[in-house]
C-alpha atoms as a PDB file:
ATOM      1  CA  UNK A   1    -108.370 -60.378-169.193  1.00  0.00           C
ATOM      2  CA  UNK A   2    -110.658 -63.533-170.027  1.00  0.00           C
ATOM      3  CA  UNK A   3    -108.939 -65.981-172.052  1.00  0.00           C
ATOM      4  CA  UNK A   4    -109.555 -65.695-175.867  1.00  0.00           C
ATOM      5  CA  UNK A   5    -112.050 -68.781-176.675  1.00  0.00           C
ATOM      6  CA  UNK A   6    -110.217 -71.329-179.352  1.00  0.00           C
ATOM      7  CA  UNK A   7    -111.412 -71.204-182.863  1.00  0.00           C
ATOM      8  CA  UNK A   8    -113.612 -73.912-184.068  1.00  0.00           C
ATOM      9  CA  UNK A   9    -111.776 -76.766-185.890  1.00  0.00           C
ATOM     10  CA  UNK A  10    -112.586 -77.797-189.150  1.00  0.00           C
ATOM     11  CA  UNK A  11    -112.879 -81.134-191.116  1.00  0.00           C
ATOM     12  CA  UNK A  12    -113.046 -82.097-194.554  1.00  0.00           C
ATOM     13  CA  UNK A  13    -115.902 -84.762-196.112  1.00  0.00           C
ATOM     14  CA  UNK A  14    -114.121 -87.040-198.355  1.00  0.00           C
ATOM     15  CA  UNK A  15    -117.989 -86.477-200.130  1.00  0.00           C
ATOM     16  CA  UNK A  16    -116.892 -85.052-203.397  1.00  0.00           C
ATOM     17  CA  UNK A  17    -114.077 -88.324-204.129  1.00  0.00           C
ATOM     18  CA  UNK A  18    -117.251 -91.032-204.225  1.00  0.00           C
ATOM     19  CA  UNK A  19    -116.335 -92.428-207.900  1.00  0.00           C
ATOM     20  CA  UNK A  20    -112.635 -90.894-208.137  1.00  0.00           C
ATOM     21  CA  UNK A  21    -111.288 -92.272-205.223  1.00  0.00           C
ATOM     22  CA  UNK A  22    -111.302 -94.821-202.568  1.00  0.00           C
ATOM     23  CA  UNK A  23    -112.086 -93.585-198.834  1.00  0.00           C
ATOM     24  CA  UNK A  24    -108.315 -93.872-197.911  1.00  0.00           C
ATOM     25  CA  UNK A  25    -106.888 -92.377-200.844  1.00  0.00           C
ATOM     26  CA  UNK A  26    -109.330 -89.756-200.462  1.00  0.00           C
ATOM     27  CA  UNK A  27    -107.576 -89.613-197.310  1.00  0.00           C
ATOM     28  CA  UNK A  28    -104.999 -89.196-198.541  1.00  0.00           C
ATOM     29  CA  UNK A  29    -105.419 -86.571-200.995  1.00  0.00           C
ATOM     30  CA  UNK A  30    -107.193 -84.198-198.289  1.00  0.00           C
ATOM     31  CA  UNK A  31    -104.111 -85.028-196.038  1.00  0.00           C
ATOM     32  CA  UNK A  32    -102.287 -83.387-198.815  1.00  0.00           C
ATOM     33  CA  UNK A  33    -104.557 -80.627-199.094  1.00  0.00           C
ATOM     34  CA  UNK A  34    -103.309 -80.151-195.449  1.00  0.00           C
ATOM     35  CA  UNK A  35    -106.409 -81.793-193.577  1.00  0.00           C
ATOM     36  CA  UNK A  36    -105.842 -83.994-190.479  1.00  0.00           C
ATOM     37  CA  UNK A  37    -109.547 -84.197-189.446  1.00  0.00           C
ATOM     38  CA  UNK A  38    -112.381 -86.111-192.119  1.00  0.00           C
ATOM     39  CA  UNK A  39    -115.896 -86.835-192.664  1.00  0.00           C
ATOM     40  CA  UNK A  40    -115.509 -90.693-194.332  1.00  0.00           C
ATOM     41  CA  UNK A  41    -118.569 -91.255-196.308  1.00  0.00           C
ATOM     42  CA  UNK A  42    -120.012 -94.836-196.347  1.00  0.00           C
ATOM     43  CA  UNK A  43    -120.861 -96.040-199.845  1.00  0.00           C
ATOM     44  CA  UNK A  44    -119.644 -98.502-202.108  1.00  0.00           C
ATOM     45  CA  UNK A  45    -117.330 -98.988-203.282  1.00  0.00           C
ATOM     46  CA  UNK A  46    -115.580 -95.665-202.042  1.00  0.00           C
ATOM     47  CA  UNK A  47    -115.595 -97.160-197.912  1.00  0.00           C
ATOM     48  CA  UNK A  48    -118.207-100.464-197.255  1.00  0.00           C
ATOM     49  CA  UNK A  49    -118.020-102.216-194.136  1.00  0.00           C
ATOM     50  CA  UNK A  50    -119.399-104.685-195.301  1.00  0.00           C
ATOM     51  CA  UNK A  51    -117.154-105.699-197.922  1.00  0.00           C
ATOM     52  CA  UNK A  52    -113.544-104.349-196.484  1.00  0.00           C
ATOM     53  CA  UNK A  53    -111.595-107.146-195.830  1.00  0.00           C
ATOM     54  CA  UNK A  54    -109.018-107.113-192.552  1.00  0.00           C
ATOM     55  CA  UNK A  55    -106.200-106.076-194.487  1.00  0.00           C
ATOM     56  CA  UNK A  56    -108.050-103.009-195.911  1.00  0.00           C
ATOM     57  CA  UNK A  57    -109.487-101.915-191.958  1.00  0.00           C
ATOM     58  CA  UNK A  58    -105.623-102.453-191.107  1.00  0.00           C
ATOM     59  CA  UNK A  59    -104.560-100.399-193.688  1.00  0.00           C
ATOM     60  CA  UNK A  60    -106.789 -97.344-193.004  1.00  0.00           C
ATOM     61  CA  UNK A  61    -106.176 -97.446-189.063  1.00  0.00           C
ATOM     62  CA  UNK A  62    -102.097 -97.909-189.537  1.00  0.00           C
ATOM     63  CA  UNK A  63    -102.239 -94.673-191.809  1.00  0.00           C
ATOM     64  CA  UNK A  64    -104.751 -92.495-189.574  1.00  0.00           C
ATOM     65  CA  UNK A  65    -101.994 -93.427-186.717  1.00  0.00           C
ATOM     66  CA  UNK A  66     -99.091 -93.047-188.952  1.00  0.00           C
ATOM     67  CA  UNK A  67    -100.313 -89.372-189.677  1.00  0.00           C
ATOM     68  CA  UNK A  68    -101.715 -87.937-187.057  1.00  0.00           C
ATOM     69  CA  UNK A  69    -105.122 -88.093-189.250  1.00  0.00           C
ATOM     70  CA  UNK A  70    -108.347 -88.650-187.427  1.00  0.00           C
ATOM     71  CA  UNK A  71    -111.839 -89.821-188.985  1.00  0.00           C
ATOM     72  CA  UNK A  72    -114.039 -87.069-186.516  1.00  0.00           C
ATOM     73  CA  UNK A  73    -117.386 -89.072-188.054  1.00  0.00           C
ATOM     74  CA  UNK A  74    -118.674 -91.439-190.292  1.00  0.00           C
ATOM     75  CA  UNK A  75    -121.853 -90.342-193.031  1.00  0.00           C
ATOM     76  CA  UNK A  76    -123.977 -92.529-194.671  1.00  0.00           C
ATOM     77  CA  UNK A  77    -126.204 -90.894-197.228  1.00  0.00           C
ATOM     78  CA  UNK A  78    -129.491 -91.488-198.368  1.00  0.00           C
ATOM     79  CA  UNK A  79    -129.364 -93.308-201.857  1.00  0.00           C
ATOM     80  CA  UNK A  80    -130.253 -96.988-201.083  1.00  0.00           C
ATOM     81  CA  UNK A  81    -131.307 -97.531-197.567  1.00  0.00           C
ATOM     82  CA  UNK A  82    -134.369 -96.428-195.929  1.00  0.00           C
ATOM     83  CA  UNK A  83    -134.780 -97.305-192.160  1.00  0.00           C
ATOM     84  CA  UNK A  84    -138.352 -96.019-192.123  1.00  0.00           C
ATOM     85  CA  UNK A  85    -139.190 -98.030-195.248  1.00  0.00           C
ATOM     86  CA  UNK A  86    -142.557 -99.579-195.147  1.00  0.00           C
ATOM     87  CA  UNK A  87    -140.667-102.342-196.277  1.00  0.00           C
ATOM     88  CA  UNK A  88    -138.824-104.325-192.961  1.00  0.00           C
ATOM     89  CA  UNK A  89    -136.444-106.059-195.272  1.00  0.00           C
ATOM     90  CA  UNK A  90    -134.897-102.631-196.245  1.00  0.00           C
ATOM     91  CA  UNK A  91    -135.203-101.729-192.788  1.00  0.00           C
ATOM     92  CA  UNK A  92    -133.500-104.551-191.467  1.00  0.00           C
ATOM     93  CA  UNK A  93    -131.095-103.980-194.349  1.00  0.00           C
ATOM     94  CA  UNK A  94    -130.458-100.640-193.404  1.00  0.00           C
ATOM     95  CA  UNK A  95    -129.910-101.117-190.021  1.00  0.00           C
ATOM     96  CA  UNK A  96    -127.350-103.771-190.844  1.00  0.00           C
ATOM     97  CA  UNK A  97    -125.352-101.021-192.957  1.00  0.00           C
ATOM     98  CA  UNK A  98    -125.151 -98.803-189.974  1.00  0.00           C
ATOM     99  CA  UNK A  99    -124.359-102.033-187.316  1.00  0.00           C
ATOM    100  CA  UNK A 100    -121.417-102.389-189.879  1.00  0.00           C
ATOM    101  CA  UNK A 101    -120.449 -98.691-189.346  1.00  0.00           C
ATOM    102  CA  UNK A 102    -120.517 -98.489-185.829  1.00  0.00           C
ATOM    103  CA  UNK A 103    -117.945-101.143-185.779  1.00  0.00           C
ATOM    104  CA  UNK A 104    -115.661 -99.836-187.663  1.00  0.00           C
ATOM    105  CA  UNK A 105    -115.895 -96.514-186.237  1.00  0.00           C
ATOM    106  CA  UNK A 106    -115.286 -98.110-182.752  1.00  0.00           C
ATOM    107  CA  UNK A 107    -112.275 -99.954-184.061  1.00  0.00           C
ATOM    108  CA  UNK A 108    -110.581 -96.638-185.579  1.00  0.00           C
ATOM    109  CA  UNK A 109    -111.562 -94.199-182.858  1.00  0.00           C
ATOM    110  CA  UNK A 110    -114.287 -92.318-184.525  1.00  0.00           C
ATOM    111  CA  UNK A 111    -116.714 -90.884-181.717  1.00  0.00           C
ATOM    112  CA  UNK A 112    -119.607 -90.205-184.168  1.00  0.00           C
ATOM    113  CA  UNK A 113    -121.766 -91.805-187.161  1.00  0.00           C
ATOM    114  CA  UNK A 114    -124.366 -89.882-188.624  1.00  0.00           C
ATOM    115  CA  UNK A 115    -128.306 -91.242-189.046  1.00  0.00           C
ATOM    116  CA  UNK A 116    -130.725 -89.902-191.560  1.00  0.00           C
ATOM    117  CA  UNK A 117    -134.010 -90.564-191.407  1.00  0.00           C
ATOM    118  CA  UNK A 118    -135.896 -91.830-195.091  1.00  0.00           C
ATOM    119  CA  UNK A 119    -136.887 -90.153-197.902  1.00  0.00           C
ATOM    120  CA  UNK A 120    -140.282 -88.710-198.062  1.00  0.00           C
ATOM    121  CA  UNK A 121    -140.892 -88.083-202.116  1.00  0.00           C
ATOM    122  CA  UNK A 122    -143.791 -90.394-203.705  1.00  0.00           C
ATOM    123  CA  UNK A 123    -146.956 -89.034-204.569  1.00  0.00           C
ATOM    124  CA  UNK A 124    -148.518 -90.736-201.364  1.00  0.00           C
ATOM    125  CA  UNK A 125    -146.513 -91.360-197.866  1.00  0.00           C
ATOM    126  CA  UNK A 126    -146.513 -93.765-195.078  1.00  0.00           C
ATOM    127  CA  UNK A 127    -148.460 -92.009-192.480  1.00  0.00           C
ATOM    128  CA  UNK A 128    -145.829 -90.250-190.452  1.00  0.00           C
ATOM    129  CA  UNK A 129    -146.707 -91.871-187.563  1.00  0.00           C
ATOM    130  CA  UNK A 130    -146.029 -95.217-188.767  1.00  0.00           C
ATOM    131  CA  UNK A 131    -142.767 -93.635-190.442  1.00  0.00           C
ATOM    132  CA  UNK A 132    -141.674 -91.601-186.778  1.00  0.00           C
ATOM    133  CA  UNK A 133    -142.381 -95.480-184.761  1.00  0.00           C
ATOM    134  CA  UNK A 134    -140.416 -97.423-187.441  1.00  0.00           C
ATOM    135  CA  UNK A 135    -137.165 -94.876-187.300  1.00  0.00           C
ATOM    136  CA  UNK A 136    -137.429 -94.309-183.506  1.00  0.00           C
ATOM    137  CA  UNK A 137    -137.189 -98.191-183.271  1.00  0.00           C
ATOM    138  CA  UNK A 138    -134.611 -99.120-185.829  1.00  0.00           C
ATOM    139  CA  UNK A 139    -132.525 -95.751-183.821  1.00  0.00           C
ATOM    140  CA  UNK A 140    -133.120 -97.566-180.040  1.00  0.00           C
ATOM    141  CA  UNK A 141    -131.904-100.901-181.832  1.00  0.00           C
ATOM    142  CA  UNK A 142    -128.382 -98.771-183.106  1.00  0.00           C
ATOM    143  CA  UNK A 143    -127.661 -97.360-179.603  1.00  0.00           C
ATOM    144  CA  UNK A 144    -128.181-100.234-178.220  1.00  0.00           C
ATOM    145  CA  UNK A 145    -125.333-101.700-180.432  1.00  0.00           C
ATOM    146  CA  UNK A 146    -123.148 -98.667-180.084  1.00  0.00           C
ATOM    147  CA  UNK A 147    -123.322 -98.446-176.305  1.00  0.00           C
ATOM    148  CA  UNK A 148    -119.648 -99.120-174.375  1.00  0.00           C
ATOM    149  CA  UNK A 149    -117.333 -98.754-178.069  1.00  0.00           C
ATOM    150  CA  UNK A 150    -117.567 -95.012-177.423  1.00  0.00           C
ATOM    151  CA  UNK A 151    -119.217 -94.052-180.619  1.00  0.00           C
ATOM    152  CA  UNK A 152    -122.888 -92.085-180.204  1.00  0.00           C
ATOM    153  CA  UNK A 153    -125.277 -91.321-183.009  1.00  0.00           C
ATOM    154  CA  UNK A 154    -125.984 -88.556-184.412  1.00  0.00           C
ATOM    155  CA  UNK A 155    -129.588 -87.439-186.480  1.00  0.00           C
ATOM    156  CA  UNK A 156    -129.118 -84.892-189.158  1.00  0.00           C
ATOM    157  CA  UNK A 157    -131.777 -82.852-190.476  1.00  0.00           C
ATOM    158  CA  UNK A 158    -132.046 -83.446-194.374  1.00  0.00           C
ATOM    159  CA  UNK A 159    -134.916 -81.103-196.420  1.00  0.00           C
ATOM    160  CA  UNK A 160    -136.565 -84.238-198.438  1.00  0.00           C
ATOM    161  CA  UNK A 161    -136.966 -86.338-195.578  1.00  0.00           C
ATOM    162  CA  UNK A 162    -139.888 -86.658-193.184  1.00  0.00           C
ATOM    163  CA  UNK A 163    -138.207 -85.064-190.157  1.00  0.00           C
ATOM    164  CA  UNK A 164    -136.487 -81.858-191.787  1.00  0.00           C
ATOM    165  CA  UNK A 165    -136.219 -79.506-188.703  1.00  0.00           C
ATOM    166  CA  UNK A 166    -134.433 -78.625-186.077  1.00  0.00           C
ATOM    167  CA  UNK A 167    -137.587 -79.099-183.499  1.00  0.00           C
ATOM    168  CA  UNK A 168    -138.058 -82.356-185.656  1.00  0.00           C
ATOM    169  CA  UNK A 169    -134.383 -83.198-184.976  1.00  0.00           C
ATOM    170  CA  UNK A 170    -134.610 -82.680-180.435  1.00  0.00           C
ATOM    171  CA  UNK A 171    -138.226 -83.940-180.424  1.00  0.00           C
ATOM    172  CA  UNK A 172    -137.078 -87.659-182.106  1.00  0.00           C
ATOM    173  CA  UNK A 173    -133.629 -87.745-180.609  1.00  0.00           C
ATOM    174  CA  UNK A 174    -135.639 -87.278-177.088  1.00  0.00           C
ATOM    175  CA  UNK A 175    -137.780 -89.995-178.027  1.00  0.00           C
ATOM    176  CA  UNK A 176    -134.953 -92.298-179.194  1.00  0.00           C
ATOM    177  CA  UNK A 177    -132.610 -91.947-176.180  1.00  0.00           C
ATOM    178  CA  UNK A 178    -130.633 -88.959-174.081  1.00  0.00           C
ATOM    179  CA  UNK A 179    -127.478 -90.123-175.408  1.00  0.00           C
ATOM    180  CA  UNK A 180    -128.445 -89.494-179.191  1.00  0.00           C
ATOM    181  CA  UNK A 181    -126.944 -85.766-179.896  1.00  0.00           C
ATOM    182  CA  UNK A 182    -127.670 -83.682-183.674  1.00  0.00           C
ATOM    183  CA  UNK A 183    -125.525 -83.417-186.355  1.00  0.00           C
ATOM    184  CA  UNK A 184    -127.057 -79.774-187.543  1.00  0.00           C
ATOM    185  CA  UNK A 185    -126.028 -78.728-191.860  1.00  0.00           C
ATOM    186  CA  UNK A 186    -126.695 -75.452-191.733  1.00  0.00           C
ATOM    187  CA  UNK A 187    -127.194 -75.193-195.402  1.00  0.00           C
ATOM    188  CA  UNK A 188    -130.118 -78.108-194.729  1.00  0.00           C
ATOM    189  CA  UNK A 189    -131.261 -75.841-192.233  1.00  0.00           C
ATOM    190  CA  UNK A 190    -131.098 -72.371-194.592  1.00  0.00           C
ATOM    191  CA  UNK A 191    -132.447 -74.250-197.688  1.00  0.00           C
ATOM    192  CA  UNK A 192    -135.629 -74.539-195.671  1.00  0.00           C
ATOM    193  CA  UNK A 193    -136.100 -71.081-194.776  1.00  0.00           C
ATOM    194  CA  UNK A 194    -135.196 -71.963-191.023  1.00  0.00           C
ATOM    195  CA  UNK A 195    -133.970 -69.665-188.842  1.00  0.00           C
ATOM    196  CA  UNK A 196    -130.640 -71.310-188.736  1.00  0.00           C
ATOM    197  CA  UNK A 197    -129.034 -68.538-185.238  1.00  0.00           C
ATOM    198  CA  UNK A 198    -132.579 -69.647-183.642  1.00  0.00           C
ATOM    199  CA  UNK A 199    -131.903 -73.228-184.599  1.00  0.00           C
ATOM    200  CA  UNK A 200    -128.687 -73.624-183.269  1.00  0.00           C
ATOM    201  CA  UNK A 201    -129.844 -72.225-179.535  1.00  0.00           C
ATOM    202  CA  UNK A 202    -132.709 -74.580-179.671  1.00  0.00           C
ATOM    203  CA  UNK A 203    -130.359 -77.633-180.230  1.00  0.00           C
ATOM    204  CA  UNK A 204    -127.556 -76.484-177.555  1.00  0.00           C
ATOM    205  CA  UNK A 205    -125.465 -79.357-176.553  1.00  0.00           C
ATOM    206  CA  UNK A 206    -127.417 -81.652-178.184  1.00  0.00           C
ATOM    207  CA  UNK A 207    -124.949 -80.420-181.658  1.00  0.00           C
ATOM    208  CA  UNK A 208    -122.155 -82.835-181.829  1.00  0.00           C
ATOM    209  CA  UNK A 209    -121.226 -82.320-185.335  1.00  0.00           C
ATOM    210  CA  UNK A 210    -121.971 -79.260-188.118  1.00  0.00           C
ATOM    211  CA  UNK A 211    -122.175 -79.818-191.695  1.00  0.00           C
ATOM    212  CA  UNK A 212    -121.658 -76.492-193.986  1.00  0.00           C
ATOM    213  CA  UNK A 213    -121.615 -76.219-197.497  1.00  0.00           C
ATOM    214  CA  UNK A 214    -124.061 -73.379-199.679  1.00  0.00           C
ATOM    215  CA  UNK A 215    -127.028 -73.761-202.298  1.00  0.00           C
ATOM    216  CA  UNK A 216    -129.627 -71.577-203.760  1.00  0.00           C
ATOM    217  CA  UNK A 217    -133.311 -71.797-202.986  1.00  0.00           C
ATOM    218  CA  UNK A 218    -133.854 -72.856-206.001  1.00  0.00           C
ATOM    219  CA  UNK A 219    -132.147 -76.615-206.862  1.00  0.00           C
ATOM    220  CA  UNK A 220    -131.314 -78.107-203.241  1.00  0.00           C
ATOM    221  CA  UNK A 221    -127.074 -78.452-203.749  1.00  0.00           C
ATOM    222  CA  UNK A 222    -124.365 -78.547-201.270  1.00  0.00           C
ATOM    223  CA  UNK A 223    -121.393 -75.982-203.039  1.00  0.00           C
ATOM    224  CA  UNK A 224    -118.924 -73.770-202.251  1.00  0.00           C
ATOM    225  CA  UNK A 225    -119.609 -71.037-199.188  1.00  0.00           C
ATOM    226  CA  UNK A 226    -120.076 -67.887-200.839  1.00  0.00           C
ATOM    227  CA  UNK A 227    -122.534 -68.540-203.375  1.00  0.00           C
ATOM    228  CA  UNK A 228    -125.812 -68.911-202.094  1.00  0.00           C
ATOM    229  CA  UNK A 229    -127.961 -68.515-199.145  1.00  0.00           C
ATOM    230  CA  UNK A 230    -125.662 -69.795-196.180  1.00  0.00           C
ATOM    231  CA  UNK A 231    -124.986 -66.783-193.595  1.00  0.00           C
ATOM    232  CA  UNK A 232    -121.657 -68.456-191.467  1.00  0.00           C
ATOM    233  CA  UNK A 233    -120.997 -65.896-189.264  1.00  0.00           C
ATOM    234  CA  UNK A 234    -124.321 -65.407-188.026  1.00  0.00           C
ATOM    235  CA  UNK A 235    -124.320 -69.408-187.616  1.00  0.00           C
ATOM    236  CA  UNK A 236    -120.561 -68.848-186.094  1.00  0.00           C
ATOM    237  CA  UNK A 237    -121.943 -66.574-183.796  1.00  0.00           C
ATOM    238  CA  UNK A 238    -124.955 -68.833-183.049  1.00  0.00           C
ATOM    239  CA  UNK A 239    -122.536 -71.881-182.274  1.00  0.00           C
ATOM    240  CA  UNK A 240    -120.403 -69.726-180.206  1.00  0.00           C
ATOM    241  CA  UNK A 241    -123.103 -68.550-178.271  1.00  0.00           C
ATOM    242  CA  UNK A 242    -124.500 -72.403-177.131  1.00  0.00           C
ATOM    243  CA  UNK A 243    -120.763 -73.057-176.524  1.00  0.00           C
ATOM    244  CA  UNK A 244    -119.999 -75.532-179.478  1.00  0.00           C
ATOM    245  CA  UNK A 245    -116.698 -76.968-179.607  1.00  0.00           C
ATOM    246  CA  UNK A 246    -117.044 -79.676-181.771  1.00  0.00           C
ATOM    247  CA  UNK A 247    -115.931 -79.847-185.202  1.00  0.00           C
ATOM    248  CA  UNK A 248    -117.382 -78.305-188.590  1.00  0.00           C
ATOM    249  CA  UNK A 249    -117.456 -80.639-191.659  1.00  0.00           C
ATOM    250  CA  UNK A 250    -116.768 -79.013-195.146  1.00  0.00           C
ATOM    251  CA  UNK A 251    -119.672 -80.556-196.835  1.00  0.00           C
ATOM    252  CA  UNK A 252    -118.762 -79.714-200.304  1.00  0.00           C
ATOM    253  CA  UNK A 253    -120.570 -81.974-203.145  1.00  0.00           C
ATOM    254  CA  UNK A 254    -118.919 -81.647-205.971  1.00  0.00           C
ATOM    255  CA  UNK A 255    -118.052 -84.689-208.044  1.00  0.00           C
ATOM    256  CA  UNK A 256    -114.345 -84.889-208.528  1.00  0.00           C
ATOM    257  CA  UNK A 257    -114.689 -87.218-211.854  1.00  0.00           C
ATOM    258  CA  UNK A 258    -116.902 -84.262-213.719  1.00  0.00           C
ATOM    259  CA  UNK A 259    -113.888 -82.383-215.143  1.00  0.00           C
ATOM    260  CA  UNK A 260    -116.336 -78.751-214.577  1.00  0.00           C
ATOM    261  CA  UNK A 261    -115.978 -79.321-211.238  1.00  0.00           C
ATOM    262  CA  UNK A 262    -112.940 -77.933-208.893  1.00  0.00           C
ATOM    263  CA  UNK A 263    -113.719 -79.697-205.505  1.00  0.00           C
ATOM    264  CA  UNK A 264    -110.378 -78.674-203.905  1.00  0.00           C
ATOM    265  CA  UNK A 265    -110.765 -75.280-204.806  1.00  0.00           C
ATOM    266  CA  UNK A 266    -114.271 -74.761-203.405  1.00  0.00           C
ATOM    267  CA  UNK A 267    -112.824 -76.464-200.385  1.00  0.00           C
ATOM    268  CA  UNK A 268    -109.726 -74.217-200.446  1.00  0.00           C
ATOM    269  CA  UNK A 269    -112.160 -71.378-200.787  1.00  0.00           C
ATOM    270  CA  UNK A 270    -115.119 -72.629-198.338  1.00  0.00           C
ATOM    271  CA  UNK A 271    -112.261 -72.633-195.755  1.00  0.00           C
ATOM    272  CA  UNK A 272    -111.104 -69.636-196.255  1.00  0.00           C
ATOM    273  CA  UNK A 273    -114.738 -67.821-195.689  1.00  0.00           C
ATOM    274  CA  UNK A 274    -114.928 -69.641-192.310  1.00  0.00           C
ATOM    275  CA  UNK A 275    -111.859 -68.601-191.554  1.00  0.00           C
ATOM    276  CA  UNK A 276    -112.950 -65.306-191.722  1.00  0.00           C
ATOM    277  CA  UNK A 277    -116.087 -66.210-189.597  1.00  0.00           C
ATOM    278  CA  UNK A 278    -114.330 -67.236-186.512  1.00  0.00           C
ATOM    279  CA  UNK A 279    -112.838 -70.920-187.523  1.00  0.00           C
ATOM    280  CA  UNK A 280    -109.304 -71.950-187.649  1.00  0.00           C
ATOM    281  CA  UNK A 281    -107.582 -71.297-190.930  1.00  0.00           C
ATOM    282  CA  UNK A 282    -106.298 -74.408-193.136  1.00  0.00           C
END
């Protein structure tokens, strides 16, 4: 009898504690919520490199060792940075941001940080070509840094930026370099009107890291599974099929200061659906 394959392991963003908490007390309250693996978000002043002092990178690796916690990857979203800005100060000052994140992910064992490319969203754009050579280069420049700490790169496809696909995703990671993998959101992928099964078997291995979370077609959000357009067992399926055995980030945004939002219930909840789907249970 063929041995039953293990469920896929899931991970919890500290996304939705930005303003209420800082990264290791958000930690620490997902820890509670009986989470061992997290997506740490880089933004100020929730977790910034660039500003942590020695006794605050201490204090963050002692506890991940203390409890058994691991940080599985590091995001840093698109709100002030640009590395395809036509600007080279802001992409220099990008690029900085993410040096600064690679070295702390090396120090505390984290094998992946996550790379979006810029924000297409004025009423006239860079040529893409100029956009495509500028993040390509700034990408090279990052693996070059990263290579020998053990932590690779990862692109994610993100709707409002100039590289939004899937077959946007494998063509620039090709031209960047073979070690660069994808992390593939599904609900990036949905919101688009991609075929997200089809998706997934064109990336393969390339998928180091899924995102999940749900939205509408309407306003582009990032909620609780269940209440939108996000099929997860037919992505399940898909990421059982290529062989995936990487982890799946709970990508809920849902600001924990804005007292109509529950972000530890829609977690609670999200969890529960892909449990249902295939993943391991909470």
């Amino acid at each position: 009898m063929p041995a039953k394959t293990p469920a896929m392991t899931v991970a919890a963003s500290t996304f939705p504690y930005l303003y209420s908490h800082s990264g290791l007390d958000a930690l620490k309250h997902l820890h509670g919520m009986g989470y061992r693996q997290f997506e740490l978000m880089i933004f100020p002043p929730h977790c910034w490199p660039a500003t942590m002092t020695a006794a605050e990178r201490r204090a963050l690796g002692d506890w991940l060792d203390g409890e058994g916690g691991r940080i599985t990857s590091f995001c840093y979203p698109l709100l002030d940075n640009n590395p395809n800005s036509t600007c080279p100060l802001m992409r220099r000052y990008t690029l900085d941001r993410y040096r600064e994140t690679i070295d702390l992910a090396a120090e505390l064992g984290c094998p992946w940080v996550i790379a979006i490319p810029g924000p297409v969203n004025s009423l006239i754009n860079p040529p893409r070509a100029w956009m495509l050579e500028w993040f390509v280069e700034g990408m090279k420049e990052l693996v070059a840094h990263a290579r020998g700490t053990g932590v690779g790169l990862l692109l994610e496809n993100v709707p409002f930026t100039f590289l939004p696909t899937a077959e946007d995703m494998l063509r620039t990671a090709d031209l960047i370099d073979p070690s660069v993998g994808i992390n593939f959101d599904i609900c990036n992928s949905a919101y688009i009107r991609e075929d997200v099964p089809a998706a997934i078997r064109l990336l393969g291995k390339r998928i180091g890291n899924v995102h999940v979370s749900d939205s509408g077609y309407g306003e582009f959000k990032h909620e609780r599974l269940g209440t939108g357009i996000v099929d997860v067992k037919a992505a399940g399926a898909a990421l059982a099929e290529i062989g995936y055995d990487g982890v799946t980030v709970l990508e809920i945004i849902a600001d924990a200061l804005d007292p109509g939002n529950d972000p530890d219930g829609d977690i609670r909840a999200s969890h529960a659906i892909l449990a249902e789907a295939g993943w391991a249970p909470l």
